[in-house]
Every structure is written in structure tokens, then in C-alpha cells.
Protein backbone atom coordinates (compact mmCIF):
# COMPACT_ATOMS: atom_id res chain seq x y z
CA UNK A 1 21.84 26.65 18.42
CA UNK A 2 25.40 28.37 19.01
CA UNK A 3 26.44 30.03 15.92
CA UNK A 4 23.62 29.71 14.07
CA UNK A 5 23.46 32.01 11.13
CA UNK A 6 21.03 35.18 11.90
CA UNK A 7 17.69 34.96 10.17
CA UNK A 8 17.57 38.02 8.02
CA UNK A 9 14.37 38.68 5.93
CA UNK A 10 15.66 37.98 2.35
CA UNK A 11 16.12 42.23 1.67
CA UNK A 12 18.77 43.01 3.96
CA UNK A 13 20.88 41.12 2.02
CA UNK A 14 21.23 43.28 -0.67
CA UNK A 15 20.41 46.84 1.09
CA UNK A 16 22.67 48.49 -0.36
CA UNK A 17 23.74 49.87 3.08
CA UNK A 18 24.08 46.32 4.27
CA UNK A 19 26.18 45.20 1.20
CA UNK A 20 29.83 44.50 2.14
CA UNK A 21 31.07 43.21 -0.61
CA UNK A 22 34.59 43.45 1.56
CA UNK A 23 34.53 39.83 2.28
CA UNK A 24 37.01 39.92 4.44
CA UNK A 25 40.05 37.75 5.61
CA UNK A 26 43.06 38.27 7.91
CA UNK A 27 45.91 38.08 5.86
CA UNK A 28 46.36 38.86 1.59
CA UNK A 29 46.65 35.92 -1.00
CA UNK A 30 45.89 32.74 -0.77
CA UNK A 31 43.19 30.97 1.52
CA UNK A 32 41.82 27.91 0.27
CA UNK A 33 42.28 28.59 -3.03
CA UNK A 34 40.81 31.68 -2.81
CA UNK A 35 42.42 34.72 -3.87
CA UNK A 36 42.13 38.05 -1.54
CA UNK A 37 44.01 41.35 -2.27
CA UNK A 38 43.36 44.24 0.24
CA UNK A 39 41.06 42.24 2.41
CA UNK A 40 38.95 41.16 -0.56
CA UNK A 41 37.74 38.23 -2.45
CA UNK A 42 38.94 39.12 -5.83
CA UNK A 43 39.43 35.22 -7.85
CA UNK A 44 39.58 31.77 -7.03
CA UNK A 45 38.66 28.10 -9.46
CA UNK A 46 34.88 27.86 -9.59
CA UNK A 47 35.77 24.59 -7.55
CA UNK A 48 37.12 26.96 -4.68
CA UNK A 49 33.67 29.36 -4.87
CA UNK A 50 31.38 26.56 -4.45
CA UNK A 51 33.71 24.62 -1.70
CA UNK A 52 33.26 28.40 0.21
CA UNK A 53 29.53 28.49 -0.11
CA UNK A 54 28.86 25.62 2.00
CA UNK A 55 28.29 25.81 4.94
CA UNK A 56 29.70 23.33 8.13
CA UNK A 57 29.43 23.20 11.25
CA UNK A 58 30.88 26.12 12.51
CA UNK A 59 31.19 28.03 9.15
CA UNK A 60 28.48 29.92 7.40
CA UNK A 61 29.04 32.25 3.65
CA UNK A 62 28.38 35.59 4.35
CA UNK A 63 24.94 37.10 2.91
CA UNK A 64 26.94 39.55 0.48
CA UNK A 65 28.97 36.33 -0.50
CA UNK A 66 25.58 34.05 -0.76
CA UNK A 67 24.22 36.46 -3.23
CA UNK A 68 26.87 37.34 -5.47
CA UNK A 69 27.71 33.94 -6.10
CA UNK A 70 24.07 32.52 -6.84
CA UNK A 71 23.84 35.12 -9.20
CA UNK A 72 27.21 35.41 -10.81
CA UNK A 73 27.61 31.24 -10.81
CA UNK A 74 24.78 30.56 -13.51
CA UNK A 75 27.49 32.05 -16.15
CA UNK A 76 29.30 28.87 -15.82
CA UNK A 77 27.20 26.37 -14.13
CA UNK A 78 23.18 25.90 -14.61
CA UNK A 79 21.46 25.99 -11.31
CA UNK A 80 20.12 22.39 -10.96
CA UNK A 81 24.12 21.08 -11.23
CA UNK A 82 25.20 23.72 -8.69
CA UNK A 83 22.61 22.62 -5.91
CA UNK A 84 23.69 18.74 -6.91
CA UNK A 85 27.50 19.41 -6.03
CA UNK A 86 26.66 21.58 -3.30
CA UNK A 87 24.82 18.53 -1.81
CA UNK A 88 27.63 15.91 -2.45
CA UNK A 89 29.61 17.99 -0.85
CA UNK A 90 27.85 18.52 2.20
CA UNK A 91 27.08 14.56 2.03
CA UNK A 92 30.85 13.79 1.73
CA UNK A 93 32.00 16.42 4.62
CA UNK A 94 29.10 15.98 7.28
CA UNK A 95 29.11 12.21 6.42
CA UNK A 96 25.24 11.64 5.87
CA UNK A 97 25.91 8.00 4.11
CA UNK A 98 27.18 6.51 7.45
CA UNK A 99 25.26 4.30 8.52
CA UNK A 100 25.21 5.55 12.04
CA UNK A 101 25.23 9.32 11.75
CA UNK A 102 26.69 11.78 14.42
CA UNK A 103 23.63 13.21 15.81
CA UNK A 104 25.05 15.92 17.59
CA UNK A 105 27.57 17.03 14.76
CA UNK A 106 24.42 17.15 12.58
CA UNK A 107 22.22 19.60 14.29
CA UNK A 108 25.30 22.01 14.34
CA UNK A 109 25.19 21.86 10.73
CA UNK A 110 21.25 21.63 9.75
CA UNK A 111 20.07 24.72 10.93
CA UNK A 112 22.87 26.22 8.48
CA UNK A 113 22.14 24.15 5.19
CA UNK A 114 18.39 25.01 6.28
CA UNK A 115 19.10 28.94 5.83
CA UNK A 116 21.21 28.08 2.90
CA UNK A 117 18.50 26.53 0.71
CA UNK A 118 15.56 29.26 2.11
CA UNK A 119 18.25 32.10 1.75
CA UNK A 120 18.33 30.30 -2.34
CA UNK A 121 14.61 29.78 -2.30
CA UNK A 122 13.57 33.14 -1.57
CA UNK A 123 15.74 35.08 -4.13
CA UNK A 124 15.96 33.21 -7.02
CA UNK A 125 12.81 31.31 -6.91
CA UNK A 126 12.33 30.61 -10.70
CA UNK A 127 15.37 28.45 -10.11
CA UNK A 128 13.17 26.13 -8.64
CA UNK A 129 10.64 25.54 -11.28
CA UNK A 130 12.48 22.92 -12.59
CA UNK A 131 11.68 19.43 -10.66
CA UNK A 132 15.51 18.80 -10.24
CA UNK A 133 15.81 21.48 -7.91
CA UNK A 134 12.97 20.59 -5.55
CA UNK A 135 14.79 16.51 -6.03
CA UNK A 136 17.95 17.87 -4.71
CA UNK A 137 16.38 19.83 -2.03
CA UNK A 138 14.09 17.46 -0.28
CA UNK A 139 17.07 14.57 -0.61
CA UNK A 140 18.98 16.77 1.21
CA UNK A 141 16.01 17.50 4.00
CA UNK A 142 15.45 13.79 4.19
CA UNK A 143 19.45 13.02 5.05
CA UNK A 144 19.12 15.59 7.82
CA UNK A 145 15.52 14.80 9.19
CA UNK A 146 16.55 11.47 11.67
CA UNK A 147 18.38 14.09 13.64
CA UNK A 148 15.90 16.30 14.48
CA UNK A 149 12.12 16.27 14.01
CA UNK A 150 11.98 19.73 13.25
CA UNK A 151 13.87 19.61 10.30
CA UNK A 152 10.72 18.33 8.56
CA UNK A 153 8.50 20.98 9.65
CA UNK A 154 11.04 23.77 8.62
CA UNK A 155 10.96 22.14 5.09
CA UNK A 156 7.11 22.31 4.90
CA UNK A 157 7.21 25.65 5.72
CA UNK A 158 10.19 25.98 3.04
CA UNK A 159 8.16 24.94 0.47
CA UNK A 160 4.52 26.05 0.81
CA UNK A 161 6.77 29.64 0.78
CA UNK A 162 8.36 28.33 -2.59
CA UNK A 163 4.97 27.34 -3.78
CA UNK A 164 3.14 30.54 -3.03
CA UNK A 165 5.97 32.73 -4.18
CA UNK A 166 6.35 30.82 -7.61
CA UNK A 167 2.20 31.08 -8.29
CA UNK A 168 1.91 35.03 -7.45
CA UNK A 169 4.78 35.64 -9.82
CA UNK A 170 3.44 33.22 -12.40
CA UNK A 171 -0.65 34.52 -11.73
CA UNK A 172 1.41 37.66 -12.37
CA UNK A 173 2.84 36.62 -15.62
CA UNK A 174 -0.34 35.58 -17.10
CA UNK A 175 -2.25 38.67 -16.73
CA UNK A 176 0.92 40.62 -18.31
CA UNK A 177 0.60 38.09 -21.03
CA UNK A 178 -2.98 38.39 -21.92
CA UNK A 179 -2.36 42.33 -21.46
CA UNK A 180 0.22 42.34 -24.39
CA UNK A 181 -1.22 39.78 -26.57
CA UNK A 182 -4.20 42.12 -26.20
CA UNK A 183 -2.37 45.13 -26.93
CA UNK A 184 -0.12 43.58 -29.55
CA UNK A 185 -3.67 43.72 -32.00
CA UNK A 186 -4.72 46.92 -31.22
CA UNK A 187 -1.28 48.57 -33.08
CA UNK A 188 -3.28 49.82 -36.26
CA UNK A 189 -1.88 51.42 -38.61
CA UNK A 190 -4.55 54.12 -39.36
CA UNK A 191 -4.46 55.26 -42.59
CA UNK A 192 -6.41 58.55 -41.97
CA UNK A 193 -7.36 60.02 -38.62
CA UNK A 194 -10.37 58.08 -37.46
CA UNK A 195 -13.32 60.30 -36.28
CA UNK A 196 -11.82 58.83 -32.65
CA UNK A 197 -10.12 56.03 -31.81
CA UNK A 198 -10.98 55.86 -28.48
CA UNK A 199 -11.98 57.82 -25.06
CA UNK A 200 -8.47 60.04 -24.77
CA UNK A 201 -6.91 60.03 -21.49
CA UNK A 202 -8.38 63.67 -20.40
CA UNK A 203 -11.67 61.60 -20.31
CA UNK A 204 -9.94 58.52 -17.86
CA UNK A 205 -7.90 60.83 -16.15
CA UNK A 206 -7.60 64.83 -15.61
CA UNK A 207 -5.15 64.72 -12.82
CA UNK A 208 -1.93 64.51 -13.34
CA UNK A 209 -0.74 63.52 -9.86
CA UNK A 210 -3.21 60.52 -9.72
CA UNK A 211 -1.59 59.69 -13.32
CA UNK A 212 1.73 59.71 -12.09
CA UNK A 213 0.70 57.57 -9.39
CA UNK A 214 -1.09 54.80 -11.08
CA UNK A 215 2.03 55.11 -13.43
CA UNK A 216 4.03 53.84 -10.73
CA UNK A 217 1.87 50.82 -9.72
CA UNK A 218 1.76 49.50 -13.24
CA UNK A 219 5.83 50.31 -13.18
CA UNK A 220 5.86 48.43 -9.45
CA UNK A 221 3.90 45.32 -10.74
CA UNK A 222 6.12 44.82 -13.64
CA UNK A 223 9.12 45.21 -11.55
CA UNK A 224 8.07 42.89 -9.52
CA UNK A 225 8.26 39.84 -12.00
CA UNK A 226 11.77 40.47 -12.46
CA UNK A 227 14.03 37.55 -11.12
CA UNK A 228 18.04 38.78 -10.31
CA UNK A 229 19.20 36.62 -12.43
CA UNK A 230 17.58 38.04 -15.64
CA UNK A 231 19.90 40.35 -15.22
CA UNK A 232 22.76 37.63 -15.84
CA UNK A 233 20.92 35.79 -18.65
CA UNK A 234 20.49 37.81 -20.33
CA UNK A 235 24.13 37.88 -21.50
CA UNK A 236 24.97 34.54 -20.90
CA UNK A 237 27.53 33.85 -23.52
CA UNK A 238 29.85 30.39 -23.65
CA UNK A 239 31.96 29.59 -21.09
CA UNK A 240 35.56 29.30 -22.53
CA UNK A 241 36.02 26.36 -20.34
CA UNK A 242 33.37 24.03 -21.94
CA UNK A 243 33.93 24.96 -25.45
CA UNK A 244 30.61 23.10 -26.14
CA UNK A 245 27.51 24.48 -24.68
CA UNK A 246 25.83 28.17 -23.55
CA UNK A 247 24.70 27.35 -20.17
CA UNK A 248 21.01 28.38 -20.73
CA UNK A 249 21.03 27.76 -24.47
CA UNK A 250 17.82 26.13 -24.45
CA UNK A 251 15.83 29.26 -23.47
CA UNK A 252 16.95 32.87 -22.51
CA UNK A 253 14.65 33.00 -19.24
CA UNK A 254 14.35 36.55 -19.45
CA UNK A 255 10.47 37.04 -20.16
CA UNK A 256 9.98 39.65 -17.37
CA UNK A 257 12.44 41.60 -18.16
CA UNK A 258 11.63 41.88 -22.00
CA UNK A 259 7.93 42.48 -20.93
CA UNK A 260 8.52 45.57 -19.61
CA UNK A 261 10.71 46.86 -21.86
CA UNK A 262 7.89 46.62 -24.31
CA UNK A 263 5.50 48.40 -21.54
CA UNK A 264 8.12 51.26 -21.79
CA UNK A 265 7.82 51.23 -25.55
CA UNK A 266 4.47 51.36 -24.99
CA UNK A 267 4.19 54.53 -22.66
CA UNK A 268 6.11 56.20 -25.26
CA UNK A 269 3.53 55.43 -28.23
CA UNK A 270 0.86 56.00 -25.87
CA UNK A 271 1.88 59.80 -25.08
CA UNK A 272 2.76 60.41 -28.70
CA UNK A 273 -0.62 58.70 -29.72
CA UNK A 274 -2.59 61.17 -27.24
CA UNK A 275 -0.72 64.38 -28.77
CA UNK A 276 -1.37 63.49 -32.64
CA UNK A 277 -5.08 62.75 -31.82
CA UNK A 278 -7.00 65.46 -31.20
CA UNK A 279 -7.88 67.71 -34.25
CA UNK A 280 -7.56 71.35 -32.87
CA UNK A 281 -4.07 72.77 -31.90
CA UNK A 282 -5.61 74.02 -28.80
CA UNK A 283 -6.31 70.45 -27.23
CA UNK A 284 -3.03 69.14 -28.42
CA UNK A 285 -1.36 71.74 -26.46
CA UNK A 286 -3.30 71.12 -23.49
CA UNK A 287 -2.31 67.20 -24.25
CA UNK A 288 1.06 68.15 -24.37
CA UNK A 289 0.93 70.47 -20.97
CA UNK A 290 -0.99 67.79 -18.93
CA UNK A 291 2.07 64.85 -19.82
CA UNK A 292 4.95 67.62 -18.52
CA UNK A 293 2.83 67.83 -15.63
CA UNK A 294 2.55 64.15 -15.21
CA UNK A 295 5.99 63.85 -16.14
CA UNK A 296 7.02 66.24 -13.64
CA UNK A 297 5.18 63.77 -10.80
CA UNK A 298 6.59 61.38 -12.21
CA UNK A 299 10.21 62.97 -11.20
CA UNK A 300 9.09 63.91 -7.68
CA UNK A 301 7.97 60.21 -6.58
CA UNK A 302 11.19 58.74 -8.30
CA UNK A 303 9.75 56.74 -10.61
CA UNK A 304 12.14 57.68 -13.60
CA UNK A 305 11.07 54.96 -16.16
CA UNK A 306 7.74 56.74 -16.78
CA UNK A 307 9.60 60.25 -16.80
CA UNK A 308 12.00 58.69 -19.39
CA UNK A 309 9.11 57.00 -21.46
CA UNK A 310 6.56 60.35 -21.51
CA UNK A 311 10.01 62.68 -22.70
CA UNK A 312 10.80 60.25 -25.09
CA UNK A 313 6.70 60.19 -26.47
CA UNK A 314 7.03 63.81 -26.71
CA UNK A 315 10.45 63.74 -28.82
CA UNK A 316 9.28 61.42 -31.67
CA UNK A 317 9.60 63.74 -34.49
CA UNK A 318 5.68 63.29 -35.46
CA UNK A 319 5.12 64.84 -31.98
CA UNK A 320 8.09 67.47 -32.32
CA UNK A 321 7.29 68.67 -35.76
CA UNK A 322 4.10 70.34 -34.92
CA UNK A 323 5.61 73.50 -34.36
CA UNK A 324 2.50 75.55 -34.07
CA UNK A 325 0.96 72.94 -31.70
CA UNK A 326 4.24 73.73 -29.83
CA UNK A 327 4.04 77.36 -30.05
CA UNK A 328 0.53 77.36 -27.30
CA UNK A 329 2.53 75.37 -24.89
CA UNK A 330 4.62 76.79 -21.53
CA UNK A 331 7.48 74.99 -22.64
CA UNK A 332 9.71 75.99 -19.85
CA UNK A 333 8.78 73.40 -17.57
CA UNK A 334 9.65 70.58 -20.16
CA UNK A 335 12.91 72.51 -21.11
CA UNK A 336 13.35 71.06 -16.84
CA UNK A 337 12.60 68.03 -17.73
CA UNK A 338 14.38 67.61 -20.78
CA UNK A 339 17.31 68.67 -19.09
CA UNK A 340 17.30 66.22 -16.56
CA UNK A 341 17.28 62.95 -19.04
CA UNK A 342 19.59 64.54 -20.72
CA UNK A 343 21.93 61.57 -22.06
CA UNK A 344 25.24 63.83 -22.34
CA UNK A 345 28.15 63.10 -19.84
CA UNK A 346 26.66 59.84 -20.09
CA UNK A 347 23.11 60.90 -18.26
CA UNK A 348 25.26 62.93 -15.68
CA UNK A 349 22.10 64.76 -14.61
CA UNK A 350 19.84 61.47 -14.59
CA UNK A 351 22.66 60.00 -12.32
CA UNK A 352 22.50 62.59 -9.89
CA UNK A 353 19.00 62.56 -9.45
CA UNK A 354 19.06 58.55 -9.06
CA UNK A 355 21.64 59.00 -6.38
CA UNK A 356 19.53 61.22 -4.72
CA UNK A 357 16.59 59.54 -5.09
CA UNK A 358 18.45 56.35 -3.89
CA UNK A 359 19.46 58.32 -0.24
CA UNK A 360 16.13 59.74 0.04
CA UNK A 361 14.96 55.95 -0.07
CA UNK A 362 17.59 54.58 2.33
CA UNK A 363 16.55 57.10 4.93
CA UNK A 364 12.92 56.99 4.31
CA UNK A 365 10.22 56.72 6.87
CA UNK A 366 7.36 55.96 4.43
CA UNK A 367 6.64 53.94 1.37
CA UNK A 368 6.24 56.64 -0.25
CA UNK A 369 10.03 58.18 -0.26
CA UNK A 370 11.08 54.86 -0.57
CA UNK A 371 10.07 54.68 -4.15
CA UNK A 372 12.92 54.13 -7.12
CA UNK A 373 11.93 53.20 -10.04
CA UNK A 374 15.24 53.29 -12.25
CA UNK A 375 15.22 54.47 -16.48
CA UNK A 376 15.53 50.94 -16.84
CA UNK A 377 16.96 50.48 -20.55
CA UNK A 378 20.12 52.79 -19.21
CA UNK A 379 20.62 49.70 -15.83
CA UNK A 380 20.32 46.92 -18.53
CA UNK A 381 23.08 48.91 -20.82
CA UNK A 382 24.82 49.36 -17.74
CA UNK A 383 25.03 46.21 -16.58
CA UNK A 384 25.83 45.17 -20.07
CA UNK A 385 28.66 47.10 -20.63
CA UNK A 386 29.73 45.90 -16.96
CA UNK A 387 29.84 42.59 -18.53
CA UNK A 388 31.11 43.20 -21.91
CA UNK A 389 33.82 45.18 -20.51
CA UNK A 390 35.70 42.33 -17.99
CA UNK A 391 36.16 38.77 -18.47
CA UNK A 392 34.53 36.07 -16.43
CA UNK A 393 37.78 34.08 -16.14
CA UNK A 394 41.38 35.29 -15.81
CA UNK A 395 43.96 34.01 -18.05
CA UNK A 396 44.64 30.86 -15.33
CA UNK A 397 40.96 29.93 -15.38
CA UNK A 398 40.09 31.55 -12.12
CA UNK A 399 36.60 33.22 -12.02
CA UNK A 400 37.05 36.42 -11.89
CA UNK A 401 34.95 37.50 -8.73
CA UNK A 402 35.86 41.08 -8.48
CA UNK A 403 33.52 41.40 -11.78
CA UNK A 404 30.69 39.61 -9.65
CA UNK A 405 30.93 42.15 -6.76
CA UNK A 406 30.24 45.05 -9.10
CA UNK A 407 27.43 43.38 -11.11
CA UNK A 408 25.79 41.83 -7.60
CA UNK A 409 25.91 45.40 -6.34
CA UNK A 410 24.09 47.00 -9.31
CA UNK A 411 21.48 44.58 -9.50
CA UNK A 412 21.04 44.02 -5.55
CA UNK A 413 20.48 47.66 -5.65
CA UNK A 414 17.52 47.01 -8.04
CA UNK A 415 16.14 44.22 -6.06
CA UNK A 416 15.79 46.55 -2.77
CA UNK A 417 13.84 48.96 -5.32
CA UNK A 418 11.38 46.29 -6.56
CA UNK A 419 10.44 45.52 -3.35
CA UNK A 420 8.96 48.69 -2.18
CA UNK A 421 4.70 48.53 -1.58
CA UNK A 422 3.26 50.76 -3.70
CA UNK A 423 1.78 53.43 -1.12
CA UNK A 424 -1.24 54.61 -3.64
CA UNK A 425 -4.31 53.77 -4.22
CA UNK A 426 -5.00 51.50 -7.24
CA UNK A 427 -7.64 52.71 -9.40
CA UNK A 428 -8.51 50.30 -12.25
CA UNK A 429 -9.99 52.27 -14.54
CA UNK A 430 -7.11 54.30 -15.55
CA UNK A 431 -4.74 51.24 -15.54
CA UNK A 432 -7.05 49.09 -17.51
CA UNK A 433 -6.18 52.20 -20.55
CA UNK A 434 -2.91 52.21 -19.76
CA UNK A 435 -2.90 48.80 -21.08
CA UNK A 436 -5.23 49.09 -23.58
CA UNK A 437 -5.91 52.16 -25.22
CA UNK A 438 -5.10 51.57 -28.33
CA UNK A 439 -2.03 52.72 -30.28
CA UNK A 440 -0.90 54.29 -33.50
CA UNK A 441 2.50 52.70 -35.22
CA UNK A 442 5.11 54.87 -36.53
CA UNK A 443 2.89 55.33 -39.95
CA UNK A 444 -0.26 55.96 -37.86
CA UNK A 445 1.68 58.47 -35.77
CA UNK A 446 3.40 60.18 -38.95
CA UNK A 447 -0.39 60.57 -41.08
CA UNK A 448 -2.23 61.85 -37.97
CA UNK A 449 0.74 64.18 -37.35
CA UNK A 450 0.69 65.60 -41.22
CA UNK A 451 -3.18 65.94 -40.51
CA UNK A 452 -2.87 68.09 -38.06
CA UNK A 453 0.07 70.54 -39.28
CA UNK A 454 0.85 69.82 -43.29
CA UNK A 455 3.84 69.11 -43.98
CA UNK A 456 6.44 71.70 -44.35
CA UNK A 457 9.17 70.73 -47.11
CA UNK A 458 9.82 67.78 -49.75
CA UNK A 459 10.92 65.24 -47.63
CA UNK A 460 8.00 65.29 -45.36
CA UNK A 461 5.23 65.76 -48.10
CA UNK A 462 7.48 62.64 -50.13
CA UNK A 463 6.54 60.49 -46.90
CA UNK A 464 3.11 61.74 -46.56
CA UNK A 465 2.69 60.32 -50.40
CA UNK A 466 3.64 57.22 -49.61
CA UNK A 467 1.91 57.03 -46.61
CA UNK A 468 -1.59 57.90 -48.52
């Protein structure tokens, strides 16, 4: 067992306090074809990167390493040929054709390719929806196996994980999917405010803490779907090398992630919806009073998507033109709000308050403080820009892995976030509206708005025209 790798559960290795992306080496430049500068990976030939991922016997990646390159690598290789050269590899070096094979040179190295492929299995796990991967796998298990019986049992065990990981997250899938496709027909475009719609949300739910709270399971459950390597494909462009293909032309495997950008979308028809509704100023106010409040929740448990979503409901013009709706409200608590999601000095104040919230859940002792649930259009444009903004190669066709440290630290980040249990209770009323209620479009929003307050100069009673 000497110098076999620790067996870490799958978060600590992107904590962000465990992340060392200082991979470290004595001496600068080169080291098997790897290029360091201050102590740090910074390049190498993709060649190089996978040769430093394998594992022997007495060598094993680091976690930081392990992650960073899984992620970063499916910008210039798809997943399935990865795991095949990784296995040729490690068939060529440990010399698993021989006829005879060195027993006790093997069961240095098993344990290690054994943590390698659950280490793979457990973080990216939609890579192995595709029947190659499991091929390469098991091959791999069965050249190992006549060395020790145990091997066998550890890739049961390996699997049935695998198995039930991949059918929560797709069970999980499916009920997002019926959600939308049942949402998706409830956007009507009304074209005069109906008697009512539907039971408003004062009726499901008068609290504004236990909104904010079921608020953050529905953001918790979403964010759970979410692979790490979304994050990468979804800006998979060609590879300059191989002038030919995109790796992941076939499909953009990003469905998660685009699902709950639309539930954000949502949240932010929802709220407006909710305001434009009722008929007397009065309960609009009182609409508009109860979302700061749940808004302001929203801020205190960290969960900034929903904050972001309910500010941006309440700034849609058809919602911010009803000034005397506006005038019955104690506006100084959303002036707060406002102020912190405000996007100037690039969200300086949002920033902060993410930073803080990201301590607070490093240090936590319960579930509860632990809770970060990032404005998540500003990460993707982040992480966009991140990638936009350097090349993948360098000019001599090295991949340029100082890019990959940055973008594995903003999305490991993430993936310690998504993690967290969800320390409320569920209730399932309230969520099932959430989902459901249904929705005005833009025109729907725009006529019920005009209904309440009539509009004030040309332009608006031009659109009300057009919208009768």
C-alpha cells in the first residue's frame, strides 16, 4: 500500500482552500516537456499533459492537477479518446500485454489507476454516458484484476456509484424537463387583464423568509444538474490544430446549464407578473414590499441568483412605470438592494458581497452559512470573457495551462457551492407555483401594466394601440 494516493471525498479537490494550483517543481523550465516558471505549471504539448496525468508506480497527478486537466482537456480532445490514450499508455509503461505480468510491480500501480478512474467518475460523470467510456474502463480493470482479487470488487463498487450518480442526475433532468415544457404553454399573451389568472403568491405564500428559502432549494436542485464541464462547452470553439472538426460539434452538452438560465428568466417574469396583476394600487404596493422583503432574505442566506432575478422583475419598465403604484411603497429598503447588484465598476458591490459570502461559507459550521448561490449569468460571462480573452495554445502549439488554472479555479469554486444540502425544509406547495404559475410575456406584462396606470405620453399610448 506504500504511497498510495490519499482517498479524498471528490470536494476537497476543488475547496477552494485546498486548491493549489502551484503545482510545484524544484527547479524553473523544462521537466518532461513541461514548462514551469516560478514553481508553476504554466505550458507544455497536450502529449506532455496527458503523459503527466498518469499515474505509475510511484507517481500520482496531484488533485488540483487531476481536475484542471479533465476539465480544460475536452477543448482539444473528446473524453472517450483521452481515457483510450491514457490506457495505452498505462498498457505500454506497466506492461499489461506480457504474457507473464509482474505481479508485484502491478499492485504498486492499481490502487493508483483505481483512484484515477473514481477520482474521473465522480466529477465528470456525464462523461461516462457514452458506452466507450465504460469499454475503456472495465478493459483496463480486467488487465489489472489477475493481480489482485480485489481489484474486481473495487470496480463493482466503481460502477454501481457511476450508475446511481448518472440516474439521480438524469431522474433530475426529467422532472426539470416536464417542468418547462409545462411552463413553456402557460406564457399567454393576455390581451386584457383576465378577471385572475391564477391564486397570486400572497395566497401560496405570506412569508417572505419561507419564500426565500424555498427559493433556494429550487436554486440548489438546479445547481445540482450542472456538470464542470458545461462550463467548458459551452465555448468549445475549433482547435487550431485540427483545422477540421469542433470537438463536441455534434451536440453542445450544456442542457443544465441553459435550464436554469431560463428558471432565472423565469423568476424575473414571475415577480413582474405578480406586481401588474392585482387591480388596486394598494395590493400592488404590498406585492412590491413583500418581493424587497424576500429579496432581502434572499441576500442574507447568499443565494444571489434569486436576489438578482426578483431586482431585475421589479426593473422591467412595465413594473417601473407605475409611478403611483411606486409612490405607496418604503422604497428605501430596495434603494439597498438595488445598490448592491449594482453592475457599475463591473458589479464591484456584488463582488464584495460574494467574497464575503464565499469566507462566511469556508468557515461555516452549518449548512446553513455554507450556502452560495452565485448571480449566475455574471460567472458564465465571466468565465467567458476568461476564455475569449487568452488563447488555448501558444504560438509553438503548447497548451496554454496557465489559462486552465484560472478557469479550473472559477468553476471548482462553483462546484464546492453546488454541493451544499439545502438546510430547509421543502414545502411543495409553494415550489410546485414557482414552477407553474403562470406567466405574462412582455405584451401581457405591458397591457396589464397600462391597465393599471394609463399611459402617460405618445409613445406609451402608441404601444398600448397596437397592443389592443
Amino acid at each position: 500500500q506504500e504511497g498510495m494516493p490519499q482517498t479524498l471525498s471528490s470536494t476537497s479537490m476543488f475547496a477552494p482552500c485546498g486548491f493549489s494550483p502551484h503545482l510545484h517543481t524544484s527547479k524553473e523550465g523544462e521537466q518532461g516537456g513541461l514548462i514551469f516558471q516560478d514553481g508553476n505549471l504554466t505550458s507544455a504539448s497536450l502529449d506532455a499533459l496527458i503523459q503527466h496525468l498518469i499515474p505509475t508506480t510511484d507517481y500520482y497527478p496531484e488533485k488540483a492537477y487531476i481536475f484542471t486537466f479533465l476539465l480544460s482537456s475536452r477543448l482539444f480532445i473528446e473524453p472517450h479518446e483521452l481515457l483510450s490514450r491514457v490506457c495505452h499508455k498505462c498498457i505500454e509503461q506497466q506492461r499489461l500485454d506480457d504474457p507473464v505480468l509482474d505481479k508485484a510491480r502491478i499492485r504498486k500501480f492499481g490502487p493508483k489507476i483505481l483512484q484515477l478512474l473514481t477520482e474521473w467518475t465522480e466529477t465528470f460523470p456525464y462523461d461516462f454516458q457514452e458506452e466507450r467510456m465504460i469499454g475503456h474502463l472495465k478493459d483496463m480493470i480486467h488487465r489489472i484484476a489477475p493481480c489482485d482479487e480485489a481489484y474486481w470488487k473495487k470496480m463493482n463498487q466503481l460502477l454501481q456509484a457511476l450508475n446511481q450518480k448518472l440516474a439521480t442526475l438524469s431522474h433530475g433532468q426529467e422532472g426539470i424537463v416536464k417542468i418547462s415544457t409545462a411552463v413553456s404553454d402557460k406564457l399567454v399573451a393576455f390581451k386584457t387583464k383576465p378577471p385572475s389568472i391564477q391564486r397570486e403568491i400572497l395566497s401560496v405564500c405570506s412569508d417572505p423568509y419561507t419564500l426565500a428559502q424555498q427559493l433556494t432549494h429550487v436554486e440548489l436542485e438546479r445547481l445540482s444538474h450542472i456538470g464542470p464541464e458545461e462550463f467548458v462547452q459551452a465555448f468549445v470553439h475549433k482547435d487550431p490544430l485540427d483545422g477540421t472538426k469542433t470537438c463536441f460539434s455534434e451536440q453542445k452538452k450544456t442542457s443544465n446549464l441553459e435550464a436554469y438560465v431560463k428558471w432565472f428568466n423565469r423568476l424575473c417574469y414571475l415577480v413582474a407578473t405578480e406586481i401588474c396583476m392585482p387591480a388596486k394600487k394598494k395590493q400592488r404596493a404590498q406585492v412590491i414590499e413583500f418581493f424587497i422583503d424576500v429579496a432581502r432574505e434572499c441576500f442574507n442566506i447568499g443565494n444571489f441568483n434569486s436576489l438578482m432575478a426578483i431586482i431585475s422583475g421589479m426593473n422591467m419598465s412595465p413594473v417601473s412605470r407605475l409611478k403611483k403604484t411606486w409612490s405607496k411603497v418604503k422604497t428605501a429598503k430596495f434603494f439597498i438592494l438595488e445598490h448592491q447588484m449594482d453592475p457599475t465598476g463591473n458589479f464591484y458591490n456584488y463582488r464584495t458581497a460574494l467574497r464575503g459570502a464565499a469566507h462566511r461559507s469556508l468557515t461555516a459550521h452549518s449548512n446553513r452559512e455554507k450556502i452560495v448561490i452565485p448571480f449566475f449569468s455574471l460567472l458564465i460571462k465571466d468565465i467567458y470573457f476568461l476564455n475569449e480573452g487568452c488563447a488555448n495554445r501558444l504560438p509553438n502549439g503548447h497548451v496554454n495551462f496557465e489559462k486552465f488554472l484560472e478557469l479550473a479555479k472559477q468553476v471548482g469554486e462553483f462546484i464546492t457551492w453546488k454541493q451544499v444540502e439545502c438546510p430547509f425544509e421543502q414545502d411543495p406547495n409553494i415550489i410546485h407555483y414557482l414552477h407553474t404559475a403562470p406567466i405574462f410575456t412582455e405584451d401581457g406584462l405591458y397591457l396589464a401594466s397600462y391597465e393599471s396606470e394609463s399611459p402617460e405620453n405618445q409613445t406609451e399610448k402608441d404601444r398600448w394601440k397596437t397592443l389592443r
